[in-house]
N, C-alpha and C. Protein backbone atom coordinates (compact mmCIF):
# COMPACT_ATOMS: atom_id res chain seq x y z
N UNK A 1 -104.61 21.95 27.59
CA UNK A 1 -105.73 22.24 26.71
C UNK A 1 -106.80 21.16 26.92
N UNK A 2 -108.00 21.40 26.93
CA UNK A 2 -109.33 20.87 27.04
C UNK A 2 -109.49 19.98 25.84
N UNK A 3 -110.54 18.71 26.38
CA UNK A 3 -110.34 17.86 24.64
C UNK A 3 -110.74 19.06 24.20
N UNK A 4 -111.77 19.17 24.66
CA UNK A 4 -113.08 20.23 23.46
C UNK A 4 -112.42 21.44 22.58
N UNK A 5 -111.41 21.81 23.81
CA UNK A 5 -109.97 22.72 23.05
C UNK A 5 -109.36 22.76 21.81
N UNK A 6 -109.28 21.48 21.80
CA UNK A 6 -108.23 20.65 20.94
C UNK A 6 -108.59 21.29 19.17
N UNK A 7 -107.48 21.70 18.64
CA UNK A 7 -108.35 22.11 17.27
C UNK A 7 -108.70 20.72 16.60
N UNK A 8 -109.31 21.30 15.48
CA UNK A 8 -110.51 20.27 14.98
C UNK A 8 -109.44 19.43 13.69
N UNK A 9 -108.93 18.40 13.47
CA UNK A 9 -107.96 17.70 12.65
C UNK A 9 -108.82 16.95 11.58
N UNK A 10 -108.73 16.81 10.25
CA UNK A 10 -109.12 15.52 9.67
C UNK A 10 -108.62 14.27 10.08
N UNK A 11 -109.49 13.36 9.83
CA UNK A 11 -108.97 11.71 10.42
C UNK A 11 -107.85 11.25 9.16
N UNK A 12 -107.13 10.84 10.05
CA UNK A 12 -105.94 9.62 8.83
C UNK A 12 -106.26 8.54 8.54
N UNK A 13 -106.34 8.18 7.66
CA UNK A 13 -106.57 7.05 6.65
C UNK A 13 -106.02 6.29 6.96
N UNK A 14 -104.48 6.44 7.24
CA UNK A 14 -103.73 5.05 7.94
C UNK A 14 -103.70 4.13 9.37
N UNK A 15 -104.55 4.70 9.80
CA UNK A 15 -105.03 4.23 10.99
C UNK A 15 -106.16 3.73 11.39
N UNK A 16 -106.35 2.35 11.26
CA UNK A 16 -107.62 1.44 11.24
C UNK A 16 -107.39 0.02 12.20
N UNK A 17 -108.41 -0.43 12.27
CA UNK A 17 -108.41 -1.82 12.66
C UNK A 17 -109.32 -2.75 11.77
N UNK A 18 -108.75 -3.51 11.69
CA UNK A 18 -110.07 -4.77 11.16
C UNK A 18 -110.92 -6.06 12.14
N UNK A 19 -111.55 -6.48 12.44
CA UNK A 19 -112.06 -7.61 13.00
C UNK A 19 -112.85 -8.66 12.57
N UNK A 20 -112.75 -9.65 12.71
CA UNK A 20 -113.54 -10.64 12.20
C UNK A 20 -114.23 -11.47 13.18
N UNK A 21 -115.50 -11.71 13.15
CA UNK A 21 -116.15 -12.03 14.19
C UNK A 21 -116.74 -13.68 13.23
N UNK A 22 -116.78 -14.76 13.76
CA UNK A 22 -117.41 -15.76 13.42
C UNK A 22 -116.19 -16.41 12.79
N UNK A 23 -115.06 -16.17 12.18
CA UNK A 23 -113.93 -16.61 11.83
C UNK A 23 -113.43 -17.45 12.71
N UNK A 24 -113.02 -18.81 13.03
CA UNK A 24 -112.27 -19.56 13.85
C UNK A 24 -110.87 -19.72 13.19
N UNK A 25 -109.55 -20.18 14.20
CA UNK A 25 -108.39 -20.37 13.76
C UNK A 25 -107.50 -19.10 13.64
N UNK A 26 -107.94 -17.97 13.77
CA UNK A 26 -107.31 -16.78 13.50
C UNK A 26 -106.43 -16.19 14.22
N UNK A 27 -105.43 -16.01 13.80
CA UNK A 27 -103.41 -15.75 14.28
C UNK A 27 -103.65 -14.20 14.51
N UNK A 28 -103.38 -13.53 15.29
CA UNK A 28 -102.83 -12.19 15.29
C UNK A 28 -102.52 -11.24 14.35
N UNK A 29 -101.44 -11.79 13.50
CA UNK A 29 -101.41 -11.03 12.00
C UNK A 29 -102.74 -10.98 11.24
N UNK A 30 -103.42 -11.85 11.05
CA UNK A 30 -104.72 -12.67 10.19
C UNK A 30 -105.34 -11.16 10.30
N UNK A 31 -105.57 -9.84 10.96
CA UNK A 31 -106.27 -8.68 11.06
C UNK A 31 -105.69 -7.47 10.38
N UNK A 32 -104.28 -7.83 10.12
CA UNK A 32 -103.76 -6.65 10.14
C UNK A 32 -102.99 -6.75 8.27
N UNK A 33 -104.36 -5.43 7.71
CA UNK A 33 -103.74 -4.94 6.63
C UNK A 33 -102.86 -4.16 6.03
N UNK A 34 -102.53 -3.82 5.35
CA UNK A 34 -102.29 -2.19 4.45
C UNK A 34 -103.19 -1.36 3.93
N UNK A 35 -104.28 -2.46 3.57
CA UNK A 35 -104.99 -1.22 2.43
C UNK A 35 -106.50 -2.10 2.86
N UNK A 36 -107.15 -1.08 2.95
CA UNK A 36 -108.61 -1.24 2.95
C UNK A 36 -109.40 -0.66 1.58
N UNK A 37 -110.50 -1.72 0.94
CA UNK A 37 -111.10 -0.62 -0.07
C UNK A 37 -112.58 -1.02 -0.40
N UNK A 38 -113.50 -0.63 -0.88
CA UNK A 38 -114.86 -0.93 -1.47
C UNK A 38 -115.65 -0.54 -0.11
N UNK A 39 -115.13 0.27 0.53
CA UNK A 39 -116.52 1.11 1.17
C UNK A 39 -117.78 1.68 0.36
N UNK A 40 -118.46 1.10 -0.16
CA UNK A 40 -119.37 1.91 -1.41
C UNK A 40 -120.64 1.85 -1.19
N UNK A 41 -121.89 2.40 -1.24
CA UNK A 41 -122.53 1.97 -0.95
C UNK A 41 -123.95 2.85 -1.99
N UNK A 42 -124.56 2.22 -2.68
CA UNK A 42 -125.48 3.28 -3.81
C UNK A 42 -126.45 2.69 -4.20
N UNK A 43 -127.43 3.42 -4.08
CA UNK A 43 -128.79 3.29 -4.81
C UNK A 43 -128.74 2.93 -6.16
N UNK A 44 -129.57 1.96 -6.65
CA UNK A 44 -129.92 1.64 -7.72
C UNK A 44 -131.02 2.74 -8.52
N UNK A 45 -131.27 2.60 -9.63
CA UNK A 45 -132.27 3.80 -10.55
C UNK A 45 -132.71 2.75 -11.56
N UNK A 46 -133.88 2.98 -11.39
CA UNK A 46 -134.83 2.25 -12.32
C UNK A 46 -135.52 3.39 -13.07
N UNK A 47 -135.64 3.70 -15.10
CA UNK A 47 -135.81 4.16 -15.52
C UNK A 47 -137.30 3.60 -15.86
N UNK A 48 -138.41 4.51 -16.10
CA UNK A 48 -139.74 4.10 -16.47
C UNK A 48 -140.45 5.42 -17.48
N UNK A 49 -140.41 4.55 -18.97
CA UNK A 49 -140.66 5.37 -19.69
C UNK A 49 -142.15 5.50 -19.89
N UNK A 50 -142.70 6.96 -20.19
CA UNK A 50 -144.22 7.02 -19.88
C UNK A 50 -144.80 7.33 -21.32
N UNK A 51 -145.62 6.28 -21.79
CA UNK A 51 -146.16 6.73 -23.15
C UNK A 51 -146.38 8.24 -23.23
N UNK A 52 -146.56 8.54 -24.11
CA UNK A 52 -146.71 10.06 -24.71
C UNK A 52 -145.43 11.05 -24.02
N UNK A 53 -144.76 10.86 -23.24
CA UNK A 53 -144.07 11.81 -22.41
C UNK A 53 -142.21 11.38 -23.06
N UNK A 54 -142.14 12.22 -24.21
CA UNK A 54 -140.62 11.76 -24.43
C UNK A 54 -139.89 12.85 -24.38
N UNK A 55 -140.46 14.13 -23.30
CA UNK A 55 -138.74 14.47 -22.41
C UNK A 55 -137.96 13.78 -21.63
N UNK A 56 -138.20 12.91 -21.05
CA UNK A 56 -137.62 12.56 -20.14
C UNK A 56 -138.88 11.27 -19.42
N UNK A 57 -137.58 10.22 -18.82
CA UNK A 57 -138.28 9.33 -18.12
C UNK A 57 -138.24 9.29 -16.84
N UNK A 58 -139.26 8.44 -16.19
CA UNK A 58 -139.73 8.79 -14.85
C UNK A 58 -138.33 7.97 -13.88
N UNK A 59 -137.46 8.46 -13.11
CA UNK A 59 -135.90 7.73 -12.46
C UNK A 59 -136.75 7.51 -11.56
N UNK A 60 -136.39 6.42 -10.61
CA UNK A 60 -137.33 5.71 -9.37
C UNK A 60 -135.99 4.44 -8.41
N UNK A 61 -136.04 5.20 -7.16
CA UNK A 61 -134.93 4.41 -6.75
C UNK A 61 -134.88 3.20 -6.50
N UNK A 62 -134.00 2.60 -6.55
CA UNK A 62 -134.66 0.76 -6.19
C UNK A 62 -133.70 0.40 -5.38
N UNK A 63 -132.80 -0.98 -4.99
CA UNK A 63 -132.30 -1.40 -3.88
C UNK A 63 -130.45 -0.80 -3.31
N UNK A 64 -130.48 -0.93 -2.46
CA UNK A 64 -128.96 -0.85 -2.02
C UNK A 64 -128.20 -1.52 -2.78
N UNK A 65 -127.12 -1.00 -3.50
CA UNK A 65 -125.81 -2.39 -4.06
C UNK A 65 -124.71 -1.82 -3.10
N UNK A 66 -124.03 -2.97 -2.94
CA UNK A 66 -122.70 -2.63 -2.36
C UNK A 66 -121.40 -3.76 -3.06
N UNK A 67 -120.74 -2.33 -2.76
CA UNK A 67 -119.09 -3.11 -4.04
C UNK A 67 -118.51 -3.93 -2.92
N UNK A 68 -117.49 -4.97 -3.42
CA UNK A 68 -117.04 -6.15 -2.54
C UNK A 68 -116.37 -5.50 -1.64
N UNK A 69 -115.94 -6.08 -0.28
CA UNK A 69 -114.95 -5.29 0.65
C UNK A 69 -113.70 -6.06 0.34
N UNK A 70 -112.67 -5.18 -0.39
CA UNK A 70 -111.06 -5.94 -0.15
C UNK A 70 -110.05 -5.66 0.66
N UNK A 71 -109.63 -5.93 1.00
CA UNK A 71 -108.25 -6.35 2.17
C UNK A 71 -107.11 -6.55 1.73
N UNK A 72 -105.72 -5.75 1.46
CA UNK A 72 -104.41 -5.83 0.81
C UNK A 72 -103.54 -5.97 2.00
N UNK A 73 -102.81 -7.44 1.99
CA UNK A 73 -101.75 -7.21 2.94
C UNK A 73 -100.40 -7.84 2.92
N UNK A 74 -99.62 -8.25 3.40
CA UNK A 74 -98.43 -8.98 3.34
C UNK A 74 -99.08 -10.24 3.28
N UNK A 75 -98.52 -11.37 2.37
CA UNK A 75 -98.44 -12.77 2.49
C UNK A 75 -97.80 -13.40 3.17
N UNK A 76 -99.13 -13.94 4.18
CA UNK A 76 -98.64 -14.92 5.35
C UNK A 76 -98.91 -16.06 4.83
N UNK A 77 -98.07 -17.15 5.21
CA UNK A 77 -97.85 -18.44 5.09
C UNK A 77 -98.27 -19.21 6.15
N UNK A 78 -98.62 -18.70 7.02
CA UNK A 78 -99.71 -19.32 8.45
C UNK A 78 -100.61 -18.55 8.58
N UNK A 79 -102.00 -18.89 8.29
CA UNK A 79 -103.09 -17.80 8.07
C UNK A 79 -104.23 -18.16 8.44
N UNK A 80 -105.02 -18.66 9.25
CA UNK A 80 -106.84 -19.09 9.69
C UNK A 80 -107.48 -18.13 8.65
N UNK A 81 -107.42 -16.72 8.11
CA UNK A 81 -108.13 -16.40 7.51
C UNK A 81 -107.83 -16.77 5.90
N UNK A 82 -106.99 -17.54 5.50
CA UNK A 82 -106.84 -17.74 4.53
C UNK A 82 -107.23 -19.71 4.68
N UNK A 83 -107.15 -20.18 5.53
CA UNK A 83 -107.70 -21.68 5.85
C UNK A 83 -109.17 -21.36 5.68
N UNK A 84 -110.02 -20.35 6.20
CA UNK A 84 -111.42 -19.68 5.77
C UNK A 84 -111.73 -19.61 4.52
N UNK A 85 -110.81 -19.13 4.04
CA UNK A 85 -111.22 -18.85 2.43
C UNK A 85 -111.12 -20.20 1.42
N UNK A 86 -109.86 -21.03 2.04
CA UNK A 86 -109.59 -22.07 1.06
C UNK A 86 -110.62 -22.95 1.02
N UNK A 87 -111.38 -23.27 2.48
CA UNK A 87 -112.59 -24.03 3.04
C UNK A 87 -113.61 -23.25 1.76
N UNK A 88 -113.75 -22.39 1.90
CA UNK A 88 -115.36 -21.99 1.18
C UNK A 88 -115.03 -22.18 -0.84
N UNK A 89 -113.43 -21.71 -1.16
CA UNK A 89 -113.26 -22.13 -2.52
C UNK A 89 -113.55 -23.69 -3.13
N UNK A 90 -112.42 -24.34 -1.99
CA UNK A 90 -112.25 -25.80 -2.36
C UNK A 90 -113.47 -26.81 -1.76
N UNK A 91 -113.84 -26.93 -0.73
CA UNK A 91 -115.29 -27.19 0.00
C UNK A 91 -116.27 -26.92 -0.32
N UNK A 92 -116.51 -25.74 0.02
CA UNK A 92 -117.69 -24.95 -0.68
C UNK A 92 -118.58 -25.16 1.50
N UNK A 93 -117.53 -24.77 1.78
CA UNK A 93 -117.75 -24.87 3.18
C UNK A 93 -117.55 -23.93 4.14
N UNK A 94 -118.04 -23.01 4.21
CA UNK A 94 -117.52 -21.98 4.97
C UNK A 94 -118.68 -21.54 6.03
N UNK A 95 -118.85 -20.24 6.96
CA UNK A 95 -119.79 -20.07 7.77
C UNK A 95 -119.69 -18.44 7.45
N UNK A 96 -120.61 -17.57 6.99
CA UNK A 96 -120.12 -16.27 7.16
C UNK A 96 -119.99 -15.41 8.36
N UNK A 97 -119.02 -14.16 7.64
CA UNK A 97 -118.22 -13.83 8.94
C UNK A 97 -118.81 -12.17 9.27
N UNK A 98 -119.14 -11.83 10.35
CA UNK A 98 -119.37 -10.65 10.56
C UNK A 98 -117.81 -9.65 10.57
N UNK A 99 -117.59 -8.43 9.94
CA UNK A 99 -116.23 -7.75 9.55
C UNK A 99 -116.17 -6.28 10.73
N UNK A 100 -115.64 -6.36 11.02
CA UNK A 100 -116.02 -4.59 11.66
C UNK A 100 -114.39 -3.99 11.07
N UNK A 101 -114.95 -2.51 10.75
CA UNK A 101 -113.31 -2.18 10.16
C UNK A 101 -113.51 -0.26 11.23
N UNK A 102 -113.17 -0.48 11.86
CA UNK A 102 -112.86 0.88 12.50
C UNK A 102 -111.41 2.19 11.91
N UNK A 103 -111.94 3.12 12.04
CA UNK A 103 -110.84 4.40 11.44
C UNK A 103 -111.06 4.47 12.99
N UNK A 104 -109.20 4.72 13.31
CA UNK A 104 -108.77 5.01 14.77
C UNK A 104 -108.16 6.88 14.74
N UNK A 105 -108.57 7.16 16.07
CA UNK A 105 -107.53 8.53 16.27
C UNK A 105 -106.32 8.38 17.00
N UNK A 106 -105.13 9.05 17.18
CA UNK A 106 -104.41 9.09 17.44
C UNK A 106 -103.98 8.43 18.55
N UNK A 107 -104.98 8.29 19.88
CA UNK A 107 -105.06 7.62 20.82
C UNK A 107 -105.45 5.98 20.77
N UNK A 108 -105.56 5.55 19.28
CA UNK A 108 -106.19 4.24 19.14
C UNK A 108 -107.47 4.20 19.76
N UNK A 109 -108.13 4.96 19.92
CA UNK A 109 -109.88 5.15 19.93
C UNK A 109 -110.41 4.72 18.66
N UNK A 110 -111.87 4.07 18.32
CA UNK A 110 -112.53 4.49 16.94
C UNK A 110 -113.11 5.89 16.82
N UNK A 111 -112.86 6.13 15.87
CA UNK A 111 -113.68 7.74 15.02
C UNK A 111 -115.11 7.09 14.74
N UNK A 112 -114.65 6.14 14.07
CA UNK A 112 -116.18 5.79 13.04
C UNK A 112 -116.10 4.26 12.99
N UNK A 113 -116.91 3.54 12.33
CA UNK A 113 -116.42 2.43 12.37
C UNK A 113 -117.97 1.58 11.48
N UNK A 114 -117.19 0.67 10.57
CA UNK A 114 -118.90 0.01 9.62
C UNK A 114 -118.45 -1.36 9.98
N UNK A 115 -119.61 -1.73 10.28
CA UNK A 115 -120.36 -3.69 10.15
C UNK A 115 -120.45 -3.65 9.14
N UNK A 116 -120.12 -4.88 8.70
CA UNK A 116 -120.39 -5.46 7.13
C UNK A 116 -120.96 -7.14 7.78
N UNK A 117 -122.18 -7.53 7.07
CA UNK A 117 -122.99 -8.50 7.74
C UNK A 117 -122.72 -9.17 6.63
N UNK A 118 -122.61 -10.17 7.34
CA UNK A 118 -122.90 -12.03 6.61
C UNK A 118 -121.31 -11.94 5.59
N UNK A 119 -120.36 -11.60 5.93
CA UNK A 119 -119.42 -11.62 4.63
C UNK A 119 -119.08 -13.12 4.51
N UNK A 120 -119.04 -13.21 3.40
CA UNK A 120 -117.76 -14.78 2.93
C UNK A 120 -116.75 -14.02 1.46
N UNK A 121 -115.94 -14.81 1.59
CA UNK A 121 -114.46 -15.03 0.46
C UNK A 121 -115.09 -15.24 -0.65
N UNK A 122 -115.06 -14.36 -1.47
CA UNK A 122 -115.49 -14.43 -3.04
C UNK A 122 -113.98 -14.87 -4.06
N UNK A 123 -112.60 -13.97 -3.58
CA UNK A 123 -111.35 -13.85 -4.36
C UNK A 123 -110.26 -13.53 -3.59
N UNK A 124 -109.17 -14.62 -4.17
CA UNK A 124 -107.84 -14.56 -3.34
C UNK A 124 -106.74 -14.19 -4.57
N UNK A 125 -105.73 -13.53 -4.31
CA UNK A 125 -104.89 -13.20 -5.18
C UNK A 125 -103.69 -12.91 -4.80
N UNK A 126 -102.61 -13.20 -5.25
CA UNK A 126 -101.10 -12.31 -4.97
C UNK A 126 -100.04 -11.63 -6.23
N UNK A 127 -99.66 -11.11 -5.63
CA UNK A 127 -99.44 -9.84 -6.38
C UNK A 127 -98.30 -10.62 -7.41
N UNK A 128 -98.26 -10.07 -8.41
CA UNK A 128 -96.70 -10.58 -9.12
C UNK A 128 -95.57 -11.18 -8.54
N UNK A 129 -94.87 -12.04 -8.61
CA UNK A 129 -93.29 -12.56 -8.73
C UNK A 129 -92.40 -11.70 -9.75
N UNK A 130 -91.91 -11.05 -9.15
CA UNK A 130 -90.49 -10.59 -10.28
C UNK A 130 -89.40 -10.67 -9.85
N UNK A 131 -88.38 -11.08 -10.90
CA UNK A 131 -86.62 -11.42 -10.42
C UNK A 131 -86.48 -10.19 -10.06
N UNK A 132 -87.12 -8.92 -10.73
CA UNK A 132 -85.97 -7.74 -10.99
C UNK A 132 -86.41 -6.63 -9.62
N UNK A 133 -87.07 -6.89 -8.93
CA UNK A 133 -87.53 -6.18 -8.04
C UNK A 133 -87.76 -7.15 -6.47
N UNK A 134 -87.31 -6.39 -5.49
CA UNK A 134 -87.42 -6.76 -4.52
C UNK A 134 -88.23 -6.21 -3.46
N UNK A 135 -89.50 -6.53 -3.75
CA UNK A 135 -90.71 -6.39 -2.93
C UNK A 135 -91.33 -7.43 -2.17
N UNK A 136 -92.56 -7.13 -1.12
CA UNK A 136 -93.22 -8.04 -0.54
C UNK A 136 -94.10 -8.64 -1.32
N UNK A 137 -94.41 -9.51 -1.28
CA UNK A 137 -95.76 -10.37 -2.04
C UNK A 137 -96.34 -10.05 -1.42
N UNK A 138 -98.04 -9.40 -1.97
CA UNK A 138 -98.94 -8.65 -1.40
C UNK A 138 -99.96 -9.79 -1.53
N UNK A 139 -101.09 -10.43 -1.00
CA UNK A 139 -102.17 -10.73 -1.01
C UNK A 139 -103.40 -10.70 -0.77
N UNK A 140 -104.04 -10.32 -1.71
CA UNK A 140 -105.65 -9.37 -2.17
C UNK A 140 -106.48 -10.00 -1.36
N UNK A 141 -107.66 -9.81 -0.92
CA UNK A 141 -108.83 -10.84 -0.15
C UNK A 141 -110.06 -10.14 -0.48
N UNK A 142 -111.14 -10.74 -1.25
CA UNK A 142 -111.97 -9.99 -1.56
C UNK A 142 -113.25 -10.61 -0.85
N UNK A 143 -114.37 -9.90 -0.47
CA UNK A 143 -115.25 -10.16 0.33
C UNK A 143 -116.55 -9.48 -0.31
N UNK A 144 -117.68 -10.39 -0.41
CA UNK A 144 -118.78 -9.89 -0.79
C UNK A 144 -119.61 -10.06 0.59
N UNK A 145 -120.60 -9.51 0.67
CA UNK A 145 -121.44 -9.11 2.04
C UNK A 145 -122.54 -8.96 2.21
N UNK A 146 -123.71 -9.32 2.39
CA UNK A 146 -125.48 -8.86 2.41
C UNK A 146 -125.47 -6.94 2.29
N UNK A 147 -124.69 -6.44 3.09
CA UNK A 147 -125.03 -4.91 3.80
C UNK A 147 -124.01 -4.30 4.77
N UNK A 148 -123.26 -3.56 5.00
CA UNK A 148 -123.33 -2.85 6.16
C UNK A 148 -124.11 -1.39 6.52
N UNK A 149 -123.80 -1.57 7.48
CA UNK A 149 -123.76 -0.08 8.48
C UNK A 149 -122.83 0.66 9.09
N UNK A 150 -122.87 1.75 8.94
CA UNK A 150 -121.87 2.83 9.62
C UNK A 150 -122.43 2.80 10.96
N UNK A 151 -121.11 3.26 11.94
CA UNK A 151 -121.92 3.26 13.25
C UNK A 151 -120.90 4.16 13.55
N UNK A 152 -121.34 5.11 15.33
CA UNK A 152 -120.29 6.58 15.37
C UNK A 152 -119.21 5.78 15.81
């Protein structure tokens, strides 16, 4: 069968890459999550009320906001991207990092794939300790960012 053949599939969610560009020190694992989230990206609305006119006020769009980008993964105990983060908490020293997060197809190709510009480490977290359960310790990484872009 021809690619072009090929019937037409939705993309899986579980199949991504992450990258970090401008990050120094970074281990192999240091890329590789579980969970990706805060792809968001929305117009602001500025309301402007017009003397005499009280049906309704004039909505008027105003700037891009974008929600933080977070990163859920196993807790590593040898980490450059977590030596990154501790630098910019405890220092107040860091360099920001360009992010690329690609959705892969089956062949490990990208589908799609967004830049996120200028990111730095806003929040680090790990998940609960409990006696009664035997799970991985998960650790959160939250990232605030100027902007991205989608690219094909």
């Amino acid at each position: 069968m021809a690619e072009n053949d090929r019937p037409y599939s939705m993309p899986r969610s579980f199949h991504f890459s992450v990258e970090f560009q401008g990050v120094s020190g970074l281990k192999s694992n240091d890329v590789k999550f579980q969970d990706v989230s805060g792809l968001i990206a929305e117009l602001g609305v500025e309301e402007i009320k017009s003397g005499g006119e009280n049906r309704f006020s004039h909505r008027l769009p105003t700037r891009a906001r974008y929600q933080n980008l977070v990163l859920k993964r196993g807790m590593l105990t040898d980490s450059g991207l977590i030596k990154w983060f501790t630098d910019a908490v405890e220092n107040f020293s860091f360099t920001p990092a360009t992010i690329v997060i690609k959705l892969l197809d089956p062949d490990h190709q990208p589908l799609q794939s967004w830049t996120f510009i200028k990111a730095w480490p806003v929040k680090w977290s790990i998940s609960e300790f409990k006696a009664n359960e035997n799970t991985v310790v998960v650790e959160t990484i939250e990232l605030a960012y100027q902007y991205f872009r989608r690219g094909g």
